[in-house]
Every structure is written in structure tokens, then in C-alpha cells.
C-alpha atoms as a PDB file:
ATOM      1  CA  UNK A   1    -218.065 -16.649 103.570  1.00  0.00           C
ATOM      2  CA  UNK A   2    -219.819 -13.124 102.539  1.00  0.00           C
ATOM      3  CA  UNK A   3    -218.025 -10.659 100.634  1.00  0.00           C
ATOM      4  CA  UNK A   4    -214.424 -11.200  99.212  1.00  0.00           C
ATOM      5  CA  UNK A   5    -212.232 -13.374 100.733  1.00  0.00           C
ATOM      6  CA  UNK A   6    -209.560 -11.254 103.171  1.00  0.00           C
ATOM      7  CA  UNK A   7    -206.038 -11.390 102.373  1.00  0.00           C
ATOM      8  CA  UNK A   8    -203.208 -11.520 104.877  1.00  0.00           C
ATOM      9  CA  UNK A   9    -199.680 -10.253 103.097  1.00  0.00           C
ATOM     10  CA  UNK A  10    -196.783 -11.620 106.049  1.00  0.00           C
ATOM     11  CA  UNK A  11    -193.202 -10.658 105.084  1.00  0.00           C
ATOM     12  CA  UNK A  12    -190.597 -12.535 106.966  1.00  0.00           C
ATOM     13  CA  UNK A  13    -187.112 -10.761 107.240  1.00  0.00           C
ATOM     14  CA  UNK A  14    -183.949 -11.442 109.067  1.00  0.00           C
ATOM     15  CA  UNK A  15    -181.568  -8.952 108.026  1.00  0.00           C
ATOM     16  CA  UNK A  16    -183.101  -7.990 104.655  1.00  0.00           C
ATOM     17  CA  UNK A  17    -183.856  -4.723 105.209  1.00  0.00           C
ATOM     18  CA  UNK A  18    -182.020  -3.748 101.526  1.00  0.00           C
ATOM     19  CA  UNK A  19    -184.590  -5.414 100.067  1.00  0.00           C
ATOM     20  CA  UNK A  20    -187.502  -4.999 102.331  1.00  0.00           C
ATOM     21  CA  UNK A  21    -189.085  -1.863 100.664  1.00  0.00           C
ATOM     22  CA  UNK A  22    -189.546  -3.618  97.438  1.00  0.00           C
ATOM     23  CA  UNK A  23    -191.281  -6.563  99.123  1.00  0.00           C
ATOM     24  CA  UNK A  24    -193.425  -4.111 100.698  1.00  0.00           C
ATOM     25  CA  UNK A  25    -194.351  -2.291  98.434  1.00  0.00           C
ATOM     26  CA  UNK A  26    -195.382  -5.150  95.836  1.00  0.00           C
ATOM     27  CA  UNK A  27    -198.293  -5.665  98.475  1.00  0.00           C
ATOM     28  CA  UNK A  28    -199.048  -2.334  99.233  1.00  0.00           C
ATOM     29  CA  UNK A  29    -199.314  -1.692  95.145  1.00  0.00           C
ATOM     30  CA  UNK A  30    -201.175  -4.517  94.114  1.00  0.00           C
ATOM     31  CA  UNK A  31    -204.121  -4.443  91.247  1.00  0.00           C
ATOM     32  CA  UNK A  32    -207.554  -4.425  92.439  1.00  0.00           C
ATOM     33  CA  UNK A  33    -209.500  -7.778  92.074  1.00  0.00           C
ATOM     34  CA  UNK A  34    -211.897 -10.002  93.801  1.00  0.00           C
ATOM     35  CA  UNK A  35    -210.406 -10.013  97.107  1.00  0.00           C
ATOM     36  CA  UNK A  36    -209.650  -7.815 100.352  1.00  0.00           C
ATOM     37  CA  UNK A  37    -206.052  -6.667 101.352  1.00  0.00           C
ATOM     38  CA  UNK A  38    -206.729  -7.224 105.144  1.00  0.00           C
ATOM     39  CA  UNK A  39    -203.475  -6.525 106.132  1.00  0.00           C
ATOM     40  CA  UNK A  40    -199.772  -6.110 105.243  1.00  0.00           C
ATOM     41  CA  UNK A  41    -197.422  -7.741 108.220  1.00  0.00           C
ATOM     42  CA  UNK A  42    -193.611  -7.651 108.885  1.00  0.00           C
ATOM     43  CA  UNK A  43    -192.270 -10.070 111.295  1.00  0.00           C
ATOM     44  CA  UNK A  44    -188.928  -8.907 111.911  1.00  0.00           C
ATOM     45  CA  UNK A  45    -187.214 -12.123 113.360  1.00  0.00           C
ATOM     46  CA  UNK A  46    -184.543 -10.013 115.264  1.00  0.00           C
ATOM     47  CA  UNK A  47    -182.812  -7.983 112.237  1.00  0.00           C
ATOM     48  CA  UNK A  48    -179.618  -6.370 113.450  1.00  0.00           C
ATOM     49  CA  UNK A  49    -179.061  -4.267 110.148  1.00  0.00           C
ATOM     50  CA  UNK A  50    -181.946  -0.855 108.320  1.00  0.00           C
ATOM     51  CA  UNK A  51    -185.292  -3.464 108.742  1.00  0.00           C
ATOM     52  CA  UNK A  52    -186.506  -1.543 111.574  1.00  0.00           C
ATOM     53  CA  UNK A  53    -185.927   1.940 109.872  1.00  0.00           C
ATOM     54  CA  UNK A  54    -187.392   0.136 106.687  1.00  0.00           C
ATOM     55  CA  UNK A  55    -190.256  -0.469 108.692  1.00  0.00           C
ATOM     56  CA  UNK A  56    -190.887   2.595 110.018  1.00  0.00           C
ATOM     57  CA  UNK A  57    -191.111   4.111 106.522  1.00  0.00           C
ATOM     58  CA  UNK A  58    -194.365   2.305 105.736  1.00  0.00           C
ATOM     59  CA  UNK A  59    -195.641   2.493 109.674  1.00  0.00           C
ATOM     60  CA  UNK A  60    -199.153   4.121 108.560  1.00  0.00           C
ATOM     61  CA  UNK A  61    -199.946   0.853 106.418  1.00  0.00           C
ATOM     62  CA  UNK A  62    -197.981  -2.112 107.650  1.00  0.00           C
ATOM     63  CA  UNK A  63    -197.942  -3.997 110.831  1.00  0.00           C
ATOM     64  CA  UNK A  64    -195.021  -4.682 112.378  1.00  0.00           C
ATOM     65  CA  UNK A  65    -193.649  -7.109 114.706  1.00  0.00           C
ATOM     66  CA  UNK A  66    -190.480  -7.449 115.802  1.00  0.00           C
ATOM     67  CA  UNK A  67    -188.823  -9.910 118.468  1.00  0.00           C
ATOM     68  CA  UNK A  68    -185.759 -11.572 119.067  1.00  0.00           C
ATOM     69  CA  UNK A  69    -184.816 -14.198 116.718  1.00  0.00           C
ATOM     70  CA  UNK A  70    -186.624 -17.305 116.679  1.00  0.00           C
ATOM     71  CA  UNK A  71    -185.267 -18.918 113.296  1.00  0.00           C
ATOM     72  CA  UNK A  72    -187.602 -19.710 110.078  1.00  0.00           C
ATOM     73  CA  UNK A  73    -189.635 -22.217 111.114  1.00  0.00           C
ATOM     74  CA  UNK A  74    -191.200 -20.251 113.829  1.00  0.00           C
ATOM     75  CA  UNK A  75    -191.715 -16.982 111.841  1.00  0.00           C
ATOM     76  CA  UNK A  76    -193.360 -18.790 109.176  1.00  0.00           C
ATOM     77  CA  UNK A  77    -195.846 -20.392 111.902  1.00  0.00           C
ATOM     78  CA  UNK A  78    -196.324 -16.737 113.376  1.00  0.00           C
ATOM     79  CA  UNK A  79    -197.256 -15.874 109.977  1.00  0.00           C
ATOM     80  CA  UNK A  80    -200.323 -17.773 110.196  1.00  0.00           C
ATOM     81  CA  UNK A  81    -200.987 -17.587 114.057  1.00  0.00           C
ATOM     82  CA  UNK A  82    -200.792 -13.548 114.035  1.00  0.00           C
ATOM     83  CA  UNK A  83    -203.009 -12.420 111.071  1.00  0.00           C
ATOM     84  CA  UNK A  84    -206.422 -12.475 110.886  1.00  0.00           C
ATOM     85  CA  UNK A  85    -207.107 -12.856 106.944  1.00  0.00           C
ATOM     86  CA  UNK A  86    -208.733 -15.524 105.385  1.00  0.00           C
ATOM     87  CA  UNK A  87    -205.650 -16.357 103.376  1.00  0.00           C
ATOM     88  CA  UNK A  88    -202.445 -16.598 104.147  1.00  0.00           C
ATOM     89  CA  UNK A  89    -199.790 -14.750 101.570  1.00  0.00           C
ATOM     90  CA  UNK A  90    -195.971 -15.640 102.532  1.00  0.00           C
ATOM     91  CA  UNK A  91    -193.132 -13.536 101.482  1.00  0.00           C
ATOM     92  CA  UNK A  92    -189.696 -13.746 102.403  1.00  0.00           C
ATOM     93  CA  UNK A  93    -188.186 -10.281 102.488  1.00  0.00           C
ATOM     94  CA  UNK A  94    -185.722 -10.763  99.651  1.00  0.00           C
ATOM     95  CA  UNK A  95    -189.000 -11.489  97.109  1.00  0.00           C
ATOM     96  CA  UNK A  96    -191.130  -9.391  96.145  1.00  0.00           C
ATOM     97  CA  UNK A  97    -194.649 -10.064  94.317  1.00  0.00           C
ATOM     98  CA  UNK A  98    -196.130  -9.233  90.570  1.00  0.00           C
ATOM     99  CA  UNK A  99    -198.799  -6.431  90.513  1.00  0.00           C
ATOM    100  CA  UNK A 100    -201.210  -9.098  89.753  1.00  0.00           C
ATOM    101  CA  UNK A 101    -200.762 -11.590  92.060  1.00  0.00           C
ATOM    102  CA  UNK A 102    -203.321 -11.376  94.459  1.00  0.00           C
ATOM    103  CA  UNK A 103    -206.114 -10.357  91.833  1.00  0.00           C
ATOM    104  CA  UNK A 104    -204.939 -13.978  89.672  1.00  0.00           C
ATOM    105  CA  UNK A 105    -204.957 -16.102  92.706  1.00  0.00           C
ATOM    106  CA  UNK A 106    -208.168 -14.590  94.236  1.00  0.00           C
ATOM    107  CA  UNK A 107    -209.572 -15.802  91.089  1.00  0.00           C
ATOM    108  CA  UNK A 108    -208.958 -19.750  92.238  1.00  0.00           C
ATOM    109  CA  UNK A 109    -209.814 -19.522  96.009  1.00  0.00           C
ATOM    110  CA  UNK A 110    -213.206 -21.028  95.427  1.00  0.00           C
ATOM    111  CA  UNK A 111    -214.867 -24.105  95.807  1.00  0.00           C
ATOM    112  CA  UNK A 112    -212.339 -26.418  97.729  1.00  0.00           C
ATOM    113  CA  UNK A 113    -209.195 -25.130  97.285  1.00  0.00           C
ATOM    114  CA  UNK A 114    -207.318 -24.363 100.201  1.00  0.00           C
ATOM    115  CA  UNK A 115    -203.951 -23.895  98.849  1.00  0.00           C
ATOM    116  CA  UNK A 116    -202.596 -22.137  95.760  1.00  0.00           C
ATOM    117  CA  UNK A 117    -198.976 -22.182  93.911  1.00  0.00           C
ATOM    118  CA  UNK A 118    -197.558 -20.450  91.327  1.00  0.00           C
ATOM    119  CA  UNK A 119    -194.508 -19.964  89.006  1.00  0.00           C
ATOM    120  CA  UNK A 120    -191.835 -17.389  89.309  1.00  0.00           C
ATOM    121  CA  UNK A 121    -189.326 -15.044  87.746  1.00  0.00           C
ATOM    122  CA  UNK A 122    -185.986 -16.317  89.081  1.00  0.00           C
ATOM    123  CA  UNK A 123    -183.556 -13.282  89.317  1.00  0.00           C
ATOM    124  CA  UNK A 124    -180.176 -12.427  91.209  1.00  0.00           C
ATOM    125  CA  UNK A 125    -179.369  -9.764  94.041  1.00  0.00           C
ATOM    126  CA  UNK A 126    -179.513  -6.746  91.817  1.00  0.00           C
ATOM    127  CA  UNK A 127    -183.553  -7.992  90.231  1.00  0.00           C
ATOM    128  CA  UNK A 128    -182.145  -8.962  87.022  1.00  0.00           C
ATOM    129  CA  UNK A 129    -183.332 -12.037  85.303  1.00  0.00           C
ATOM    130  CA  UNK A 130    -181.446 -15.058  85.568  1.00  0.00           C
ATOM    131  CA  UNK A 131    -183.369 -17.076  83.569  1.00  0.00           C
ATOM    132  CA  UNK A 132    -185.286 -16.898  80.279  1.00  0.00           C
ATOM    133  CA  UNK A 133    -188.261 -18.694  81.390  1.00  0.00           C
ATOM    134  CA  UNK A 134    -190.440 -19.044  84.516  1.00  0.00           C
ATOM    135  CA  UNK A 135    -190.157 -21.357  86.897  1.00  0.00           C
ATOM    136  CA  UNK A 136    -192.146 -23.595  88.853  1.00  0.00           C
ATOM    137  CA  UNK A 137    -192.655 -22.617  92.449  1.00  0.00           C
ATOM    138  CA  UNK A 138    -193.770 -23.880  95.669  1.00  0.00           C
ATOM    139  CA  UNK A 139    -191.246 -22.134  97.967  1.00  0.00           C
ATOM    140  CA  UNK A 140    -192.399 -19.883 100.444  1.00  0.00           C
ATOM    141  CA  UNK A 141    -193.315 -16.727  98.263  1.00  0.00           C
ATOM    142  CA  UNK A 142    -195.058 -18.459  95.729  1.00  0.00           C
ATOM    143  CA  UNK A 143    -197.486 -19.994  98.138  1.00  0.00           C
ATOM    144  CA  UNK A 144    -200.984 -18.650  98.962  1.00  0.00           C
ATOM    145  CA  UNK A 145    -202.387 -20.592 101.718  1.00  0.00           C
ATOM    146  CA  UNK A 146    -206.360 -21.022 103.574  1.00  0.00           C
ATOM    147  CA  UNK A 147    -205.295 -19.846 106.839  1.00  0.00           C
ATOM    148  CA  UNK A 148    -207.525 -22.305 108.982  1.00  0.00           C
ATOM    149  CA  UNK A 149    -206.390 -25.382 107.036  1.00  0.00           C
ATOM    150  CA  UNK A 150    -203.253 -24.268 107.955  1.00  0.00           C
ATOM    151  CA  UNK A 151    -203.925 -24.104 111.444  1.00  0.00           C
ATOM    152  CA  UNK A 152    -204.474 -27.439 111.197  1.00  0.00           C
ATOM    153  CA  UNK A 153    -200.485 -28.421 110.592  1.00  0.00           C
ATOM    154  CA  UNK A 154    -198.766 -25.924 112.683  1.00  0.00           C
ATOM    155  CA  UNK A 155    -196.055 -25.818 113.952  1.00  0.00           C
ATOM    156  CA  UNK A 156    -194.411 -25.577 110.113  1.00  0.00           C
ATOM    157  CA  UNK A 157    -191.015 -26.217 110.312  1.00  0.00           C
ATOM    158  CA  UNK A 158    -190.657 -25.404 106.184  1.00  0.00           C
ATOM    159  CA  UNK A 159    -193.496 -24.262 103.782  1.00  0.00           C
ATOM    160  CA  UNK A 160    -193.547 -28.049 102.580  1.00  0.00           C
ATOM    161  CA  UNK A 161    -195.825 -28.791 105.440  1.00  0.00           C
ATOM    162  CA  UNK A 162    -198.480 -26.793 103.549  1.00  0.00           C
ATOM    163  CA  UNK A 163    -197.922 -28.766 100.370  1.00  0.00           C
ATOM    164  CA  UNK A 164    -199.828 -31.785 102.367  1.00  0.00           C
ATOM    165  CA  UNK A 165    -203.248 -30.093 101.379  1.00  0.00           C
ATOM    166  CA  UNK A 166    -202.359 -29.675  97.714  1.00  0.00           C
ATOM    167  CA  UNK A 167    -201.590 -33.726  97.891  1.00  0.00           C
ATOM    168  CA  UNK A 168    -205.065 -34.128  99.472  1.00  0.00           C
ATOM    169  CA  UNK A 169    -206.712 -32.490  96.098  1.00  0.00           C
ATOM    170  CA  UNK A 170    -207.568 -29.766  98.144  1.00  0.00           C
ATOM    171  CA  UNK A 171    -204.691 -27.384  95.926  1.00  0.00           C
ATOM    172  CA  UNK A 172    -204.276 -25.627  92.474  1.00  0.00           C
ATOM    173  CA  UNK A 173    -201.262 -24.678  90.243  1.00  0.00           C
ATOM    174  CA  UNK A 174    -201.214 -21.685  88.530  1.00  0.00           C
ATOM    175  CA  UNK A 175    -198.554 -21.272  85.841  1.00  0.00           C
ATOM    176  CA  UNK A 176    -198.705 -17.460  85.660  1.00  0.00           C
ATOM    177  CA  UNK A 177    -194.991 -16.416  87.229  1.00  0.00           C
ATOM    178  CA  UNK A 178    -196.433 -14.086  89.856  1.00  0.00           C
ATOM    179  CA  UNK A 179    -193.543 -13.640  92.089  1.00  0.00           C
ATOM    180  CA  UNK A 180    -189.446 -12.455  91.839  1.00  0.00           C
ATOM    181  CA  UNK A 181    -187.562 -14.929  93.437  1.00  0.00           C
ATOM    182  CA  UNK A 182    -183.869 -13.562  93.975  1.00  0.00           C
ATOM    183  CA  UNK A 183    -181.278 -15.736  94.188  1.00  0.00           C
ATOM    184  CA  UNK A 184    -177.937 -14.258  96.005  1.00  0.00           C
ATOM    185  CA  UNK A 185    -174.776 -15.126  98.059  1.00  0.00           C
ATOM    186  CA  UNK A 186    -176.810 -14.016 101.470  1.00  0.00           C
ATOM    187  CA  UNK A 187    -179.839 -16.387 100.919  1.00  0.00           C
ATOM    188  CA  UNK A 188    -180.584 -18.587 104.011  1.00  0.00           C
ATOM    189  CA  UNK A 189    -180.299 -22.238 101.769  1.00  0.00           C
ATOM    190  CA  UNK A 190    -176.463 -23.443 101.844  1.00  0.00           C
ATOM    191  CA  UNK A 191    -176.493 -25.358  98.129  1.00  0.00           C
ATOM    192  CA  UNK A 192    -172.659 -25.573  98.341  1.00  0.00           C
ATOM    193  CA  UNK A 193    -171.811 -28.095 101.135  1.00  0.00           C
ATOM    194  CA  UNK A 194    -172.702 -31.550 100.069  1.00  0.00           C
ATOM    195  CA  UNK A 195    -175.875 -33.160 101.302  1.00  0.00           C
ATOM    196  CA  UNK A 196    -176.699 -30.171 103.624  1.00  0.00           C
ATOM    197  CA  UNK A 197    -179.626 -28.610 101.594  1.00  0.00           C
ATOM    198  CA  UNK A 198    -180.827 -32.717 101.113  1.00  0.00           C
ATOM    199  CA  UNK A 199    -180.962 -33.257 104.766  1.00  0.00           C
ATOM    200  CA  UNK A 200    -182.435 -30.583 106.070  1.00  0.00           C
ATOM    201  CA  UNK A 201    -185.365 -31.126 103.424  1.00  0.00           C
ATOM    202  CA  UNK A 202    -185.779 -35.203 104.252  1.00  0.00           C
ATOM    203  CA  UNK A 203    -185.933 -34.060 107.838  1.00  0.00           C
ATOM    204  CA  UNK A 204    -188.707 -31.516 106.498  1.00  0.00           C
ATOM    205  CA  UNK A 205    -190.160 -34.147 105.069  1.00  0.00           C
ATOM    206  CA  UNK A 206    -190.013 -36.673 107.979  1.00  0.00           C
ATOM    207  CA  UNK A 207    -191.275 -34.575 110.288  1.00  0.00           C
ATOM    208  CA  UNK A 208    -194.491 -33.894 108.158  1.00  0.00           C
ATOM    209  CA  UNK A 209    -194.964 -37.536 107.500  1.00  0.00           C
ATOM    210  CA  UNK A 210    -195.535 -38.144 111.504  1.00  0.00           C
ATOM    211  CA  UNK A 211    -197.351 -35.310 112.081  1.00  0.00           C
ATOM    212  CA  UNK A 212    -199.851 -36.424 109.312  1.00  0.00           C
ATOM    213  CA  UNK A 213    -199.814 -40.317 111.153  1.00  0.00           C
ATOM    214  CA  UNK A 214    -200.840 -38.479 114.549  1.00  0.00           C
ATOM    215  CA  UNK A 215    -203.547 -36.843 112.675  1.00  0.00           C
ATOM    216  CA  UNK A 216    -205.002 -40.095 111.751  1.00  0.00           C
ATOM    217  CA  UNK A 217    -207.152 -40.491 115.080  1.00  0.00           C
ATOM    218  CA  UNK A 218    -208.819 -37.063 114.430  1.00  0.00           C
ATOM    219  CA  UNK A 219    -208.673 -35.957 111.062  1.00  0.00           C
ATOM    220  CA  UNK A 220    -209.319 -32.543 109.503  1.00  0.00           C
ATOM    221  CA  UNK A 221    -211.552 -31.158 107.681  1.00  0.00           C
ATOM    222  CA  UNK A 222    -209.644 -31.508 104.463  1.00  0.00           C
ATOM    223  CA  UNK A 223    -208.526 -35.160 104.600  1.00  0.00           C
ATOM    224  CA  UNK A 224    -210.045 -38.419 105.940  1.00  0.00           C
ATOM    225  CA  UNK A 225    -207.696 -40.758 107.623  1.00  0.00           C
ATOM    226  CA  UNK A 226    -207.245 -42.721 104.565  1.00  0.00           C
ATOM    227  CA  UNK A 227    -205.612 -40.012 102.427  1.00  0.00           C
ATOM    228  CA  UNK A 228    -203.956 -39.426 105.669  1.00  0.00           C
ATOM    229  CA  UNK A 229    -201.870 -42.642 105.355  1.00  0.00           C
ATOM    230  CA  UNK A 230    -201.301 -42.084 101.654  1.00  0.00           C
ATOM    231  CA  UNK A 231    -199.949 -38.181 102.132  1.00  0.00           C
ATOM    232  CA  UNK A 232    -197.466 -39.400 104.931  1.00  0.00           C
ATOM    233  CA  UNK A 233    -196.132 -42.464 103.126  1.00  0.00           C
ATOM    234  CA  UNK A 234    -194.937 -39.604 100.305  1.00  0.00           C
ATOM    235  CA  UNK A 235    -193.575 -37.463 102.233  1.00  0.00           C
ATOM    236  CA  UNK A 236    -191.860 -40.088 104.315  1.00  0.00           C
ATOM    237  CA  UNK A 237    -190.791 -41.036 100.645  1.00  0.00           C
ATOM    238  CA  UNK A 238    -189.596 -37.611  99.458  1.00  0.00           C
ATOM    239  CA  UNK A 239    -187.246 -38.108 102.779  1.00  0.00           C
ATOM    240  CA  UNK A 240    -185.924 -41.213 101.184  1.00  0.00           C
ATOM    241  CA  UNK A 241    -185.424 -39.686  98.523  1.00  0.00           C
ATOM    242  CA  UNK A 242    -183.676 -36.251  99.792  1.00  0.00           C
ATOM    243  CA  UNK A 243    -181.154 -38.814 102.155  1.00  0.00           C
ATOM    244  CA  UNK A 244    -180.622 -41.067  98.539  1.00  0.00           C
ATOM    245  CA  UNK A 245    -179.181 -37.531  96.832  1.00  0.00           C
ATOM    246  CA  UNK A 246    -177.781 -36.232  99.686  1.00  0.00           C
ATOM    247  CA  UNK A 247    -175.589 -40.198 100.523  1.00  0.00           C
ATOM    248  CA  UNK A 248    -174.910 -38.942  96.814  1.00  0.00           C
ATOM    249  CA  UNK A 249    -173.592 -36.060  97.151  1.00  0.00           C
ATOM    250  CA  UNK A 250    -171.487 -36.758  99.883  1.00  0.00           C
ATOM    251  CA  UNK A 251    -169.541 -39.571  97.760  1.00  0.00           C
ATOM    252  CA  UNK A 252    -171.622 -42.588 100.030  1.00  0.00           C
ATOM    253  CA  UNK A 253    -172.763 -44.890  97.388  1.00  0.00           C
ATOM    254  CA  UNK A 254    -173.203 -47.946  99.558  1.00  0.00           C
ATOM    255  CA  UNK A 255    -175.592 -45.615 101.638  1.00  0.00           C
ATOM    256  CA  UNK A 256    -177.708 -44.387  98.898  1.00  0.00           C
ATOM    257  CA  UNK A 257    -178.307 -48.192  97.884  1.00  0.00           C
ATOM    258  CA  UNK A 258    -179.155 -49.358 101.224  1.00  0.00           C
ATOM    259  CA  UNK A 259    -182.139 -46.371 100.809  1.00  0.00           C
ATOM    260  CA  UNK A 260    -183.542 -47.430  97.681  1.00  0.00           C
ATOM    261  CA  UNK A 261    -185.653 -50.530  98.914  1.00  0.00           C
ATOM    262  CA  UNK A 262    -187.215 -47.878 101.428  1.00  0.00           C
ATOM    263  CA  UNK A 263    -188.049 -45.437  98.956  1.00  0.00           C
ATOM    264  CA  UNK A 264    -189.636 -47.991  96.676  1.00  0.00           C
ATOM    265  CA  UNK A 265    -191.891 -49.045  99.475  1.00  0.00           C
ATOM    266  CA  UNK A 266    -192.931 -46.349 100.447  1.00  0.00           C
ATOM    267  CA  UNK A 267    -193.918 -45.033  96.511  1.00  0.00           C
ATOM    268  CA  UNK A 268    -196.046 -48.150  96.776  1.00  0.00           C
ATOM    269  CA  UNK A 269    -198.000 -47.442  99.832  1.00  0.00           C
ATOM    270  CA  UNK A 270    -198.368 -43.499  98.438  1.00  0.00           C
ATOM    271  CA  UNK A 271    -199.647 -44.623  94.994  1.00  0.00           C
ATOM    272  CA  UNK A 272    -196.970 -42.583  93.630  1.00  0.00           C
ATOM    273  CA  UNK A 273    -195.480 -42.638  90.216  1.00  0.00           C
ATOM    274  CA  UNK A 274    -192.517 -44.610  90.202  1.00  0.00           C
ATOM    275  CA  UNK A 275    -190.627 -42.219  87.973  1.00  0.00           C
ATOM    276  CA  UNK A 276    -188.984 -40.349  90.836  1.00  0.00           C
ATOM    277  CA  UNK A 277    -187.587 -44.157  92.453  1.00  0.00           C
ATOM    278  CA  UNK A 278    -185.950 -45.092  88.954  1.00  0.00           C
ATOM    279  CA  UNK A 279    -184.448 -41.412  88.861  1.00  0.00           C
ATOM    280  CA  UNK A 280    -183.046 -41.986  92.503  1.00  0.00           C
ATOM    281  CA  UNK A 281    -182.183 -45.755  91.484  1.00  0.00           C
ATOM    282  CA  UNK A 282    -180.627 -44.978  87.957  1.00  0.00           C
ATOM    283  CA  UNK A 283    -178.620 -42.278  89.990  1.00  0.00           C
ATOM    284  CA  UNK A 284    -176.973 -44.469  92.515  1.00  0.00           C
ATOM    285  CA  UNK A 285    -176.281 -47.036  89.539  1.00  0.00           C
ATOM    286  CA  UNK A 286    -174.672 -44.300  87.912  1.00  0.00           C
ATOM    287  CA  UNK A 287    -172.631 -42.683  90.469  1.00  0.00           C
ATOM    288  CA  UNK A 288    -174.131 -39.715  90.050  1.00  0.00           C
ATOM    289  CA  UNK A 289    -175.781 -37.081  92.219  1.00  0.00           C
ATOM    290  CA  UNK A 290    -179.113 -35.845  90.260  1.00  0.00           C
ATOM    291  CA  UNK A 291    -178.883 -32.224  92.124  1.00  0.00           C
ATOM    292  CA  UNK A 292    -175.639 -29.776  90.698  1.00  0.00           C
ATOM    293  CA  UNK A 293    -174.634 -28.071  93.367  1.00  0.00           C
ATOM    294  CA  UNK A 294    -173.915 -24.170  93.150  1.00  0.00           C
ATOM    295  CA  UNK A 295    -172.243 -21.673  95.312  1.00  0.00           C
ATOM    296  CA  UNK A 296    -174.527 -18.973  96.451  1.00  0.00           C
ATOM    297  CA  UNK A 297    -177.512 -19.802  95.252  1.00  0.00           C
ATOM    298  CA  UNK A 298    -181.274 -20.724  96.938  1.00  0.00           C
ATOM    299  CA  UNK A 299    -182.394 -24.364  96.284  1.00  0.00           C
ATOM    300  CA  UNK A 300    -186.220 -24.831  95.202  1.00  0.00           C
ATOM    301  CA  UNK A 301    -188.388 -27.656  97.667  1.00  0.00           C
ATOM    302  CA  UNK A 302    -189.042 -30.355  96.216  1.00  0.00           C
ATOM    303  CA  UNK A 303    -192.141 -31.885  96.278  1.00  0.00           C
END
């Protein structure tokens, strides 16, 4: 690749447009660095409430698209299918990014990397901190992504699909907290209903694993078949793991335990650290969900 690599900003919003200015501004006001801003995109996933007026406020440097809505999944899949940079930059509307972030991560896209994380600032509707320290990311606006290794995993249900290149060594972690990550009563993740936020991430989780196994017969560019196997058999056991907490949470001990000799097969077959069983396994001895649950507030992946 001549020159710096090109950088695609995509905002996805569904009825955030009282936050939407601030997210677009944070890539329209970025530091200069080794890198390209290619483009700034909106996809407005059918916003009922100021997005579109929000929108037209920046028309002279942001592209907009707006359609009816088509749910996360698919607007985080457009984000890679409708730009045109050589990395991929997700933001959800309700985010926004630090002045530096594109200039630190353009510093890692070299060599093999094809996907980069970061830490955040966790904060609550209003931007004020809600935390002392930084936390880890890999949610959606802490991601930076190689758009045609991407490509290869579409459609993405969740921005965990992406997290399949970091666990092919193809990935770096930055610890510098380069994005605001709000936490409020509005945010799409339901963390107060019992299990719901679990299930929805083991079905994440599931559905990654087979896609990986029907890559097996024609593998990328970034994996062979054998690290193929070994990527789906953790994410199949992250799913295990998410239906353990959830069985938890819901009060079903009997169903957590019948979970644990699946999870601890599949660590096996990933070569993962057994840690995470024990945790899972101590838990269910215990009687105790590992995950508090909390009333208005967005739940981090876990990976």
C-alpha cells in the first residue's frame, strides 16, 4: 500500500441525534498523524427523532445514509460494505472519539495487524466520568478494523465477529483510553432482565463459531484452517460460558451445571486458559452469578 493508510470514520445512529454532533465532530477534529481521513459516514438506521437535521448540519463533510431501519447487526455490516477506506473506524452515535485516536492507532496498522483495540473513558448521559480509571474496550467504538479482513466475516451480527482476527495474532491492544463510552438509560444493551444481555452474546458467539467451521474449506488470508478450528472452539466456548452466567442469573443452577462439561471441552480443543472454566465452575458451586446486573447501563463484550 503507497502513501498513508485511508481511514473510514462510520457512525451508526438510531435515534441519537442529541448526541450525534459530538460524535461527529470528534472525527471531523481529529490530530493530524500518519494516516488519511477518507471519509466521515452516518448511517442513519431509520431515526425518527433531530438525526436527520443533525446531519444536515455537517452535509459539506459527512456522508450520509439514511434508510429504514434494519437493526444493529446490519448497520454495522453496511459500515464496512459502504466505505471505501482502508480501515474501518466504528462509532456508535452516543460515543464520541479522543483527538488522538486515529493519529495513536495509525501508528500500529503495520506489518500484520489487521485489527486494533483500545481502552476507554466510561462516562454517563451528560459526558461526565463515571469512573476513575480507563477501561478496557473491545465494543464497537473502540475497535479499528482492516476493512478487507473484514470482508471476509460479514455478515457481523455484533462487533465480536471482528475479535476472530485479533485471536488469529493478526490484532493489537492499545491501552491508551481513546474513546468516551457513555453509559445511559436509552443505550440499546438491556443489563437489567436476567440472562438477556448473556444470551444474546452466546448466540453472538455461536454464530461466529460456525461461520469460522464453514471457513475451514477455503480459508482467508489471515488464518489457515488449523487456527480456524482453534478460534471457533473459543468462541463456541465463550457461548458456554455466556449460557453458564446467564442459567445463573436466571436462578437455574441445575442448568448452569449441565454446561460446565461443555465449556471445559471446548477450552481444551481452543488451548485456552482454564481460568475462565474454574470462574464459571466456582460460580455455579457457589450459587452465584459472576455478572452484577444494573439498571440502565451498557454491558462491555466479552471476549
Amino acid at each position: 500500500m503507497s502513501g498513508p493508510p485511508r481511514v473510514s470514520c462510520v457512525i451508526l445512529c438510531h435515534n441519537y441525534g442529541r448526541y450525534l454532533d459530538r460524535a461527529i465532530t470528534s472525527c471531523l477534529e481529529q490530530e493530524p498523524g500518519n494516516f488519511s481521513l477518507h471519509e466521515v459516514i452516518v448511517i442513519d438506521d431509520g431515526s425518527s427523532d433531530e438525526t436527520e437535521e443533525v446531519c444536515l448540519r455537517h452535509k459539506d463533510n459527512v456522508k450520509v445514509i439514511r434508510r429504514k431501519q434494519q437493526g444493529f447487526g446490519q448497520t454495522l455490516t453496511d459500515a464496512f460494505l459502504l466505505s471505501t477506506g482502508d480501515w474501518v473506524v466504528p462509532l456508535d452515535a452516543d460515543d464520541w472519539f479522543h483527538p488522538s485516536k486515529l493519529r495513536t492507532c495509525a501508528e500500529a496498522m503495520m506489518g500484520e495487524v489487521l485489527f486494533i483495540e483500545h481502552w476507554e473513558h466510561v462516562v454517563d448521559s451528560d459526558g461526565n466520568p463515571m469512573l476513575k480509571e480507563p477501561h478496557p474496550g473491545g465494543n464497537t467504538s473502540t475497535l479499528v478494523v482492516h476493512r478487507n479482513a473484514a470482508l471476509s466475516l460479514l455478515p457481523a451480527s455484533n462487533e465480536i465477529f471482528f475479535h476472530a482476527l485479533r485471536e488469529a495474532g493478526r490484532g493489537i491492544a492499545l491501552r491508551d483510553p481513546l474513546t468516551f463510552y457513555r453509559v445511559h438509560p436509552r443505550s440499546m444493551t438491556d443489563r437489567s432482565t436476567p440472562g438477556v444481555s448473556q444470551d444474546y452474546r452466546a448466540d453472538v458467539c455461536f454464530a461466529l463459531s460456525d461461520r469460522l467451521r464453514a471457513m475451514y474449506e477455503s480459508p482467508p488470508e489471515w488464518a489457515s484452517a488449523r487456527q480456524l478450528r482453534r478460534i471457533s472452539w473459543h468462541f463456541r466456548t465463550l457461548a458456554f460460558g455466556h449460557k453458564v452466567e446467564s442459567a445463573m442469573q436466571r436462578e437455574k443452577r441445575l442448568s448452569a451445571m449441565l454446561l460446565i462439561p461443555g465449556m471445559l471441552m471446548g477450552t481444551l480443543r481452543a488451548h485456552d486458559p482454564i481460568a475462565s472454566w474454574l470462574r464459571s465452575l466456582s460460580s455455579t458451586i457457589a450459587g452465584r452469578p459472576l455478572v452484577r446486573l444494573a439498571t440502565g447501563q451498557r454491558q462491555q463484550p466479552h471476549s
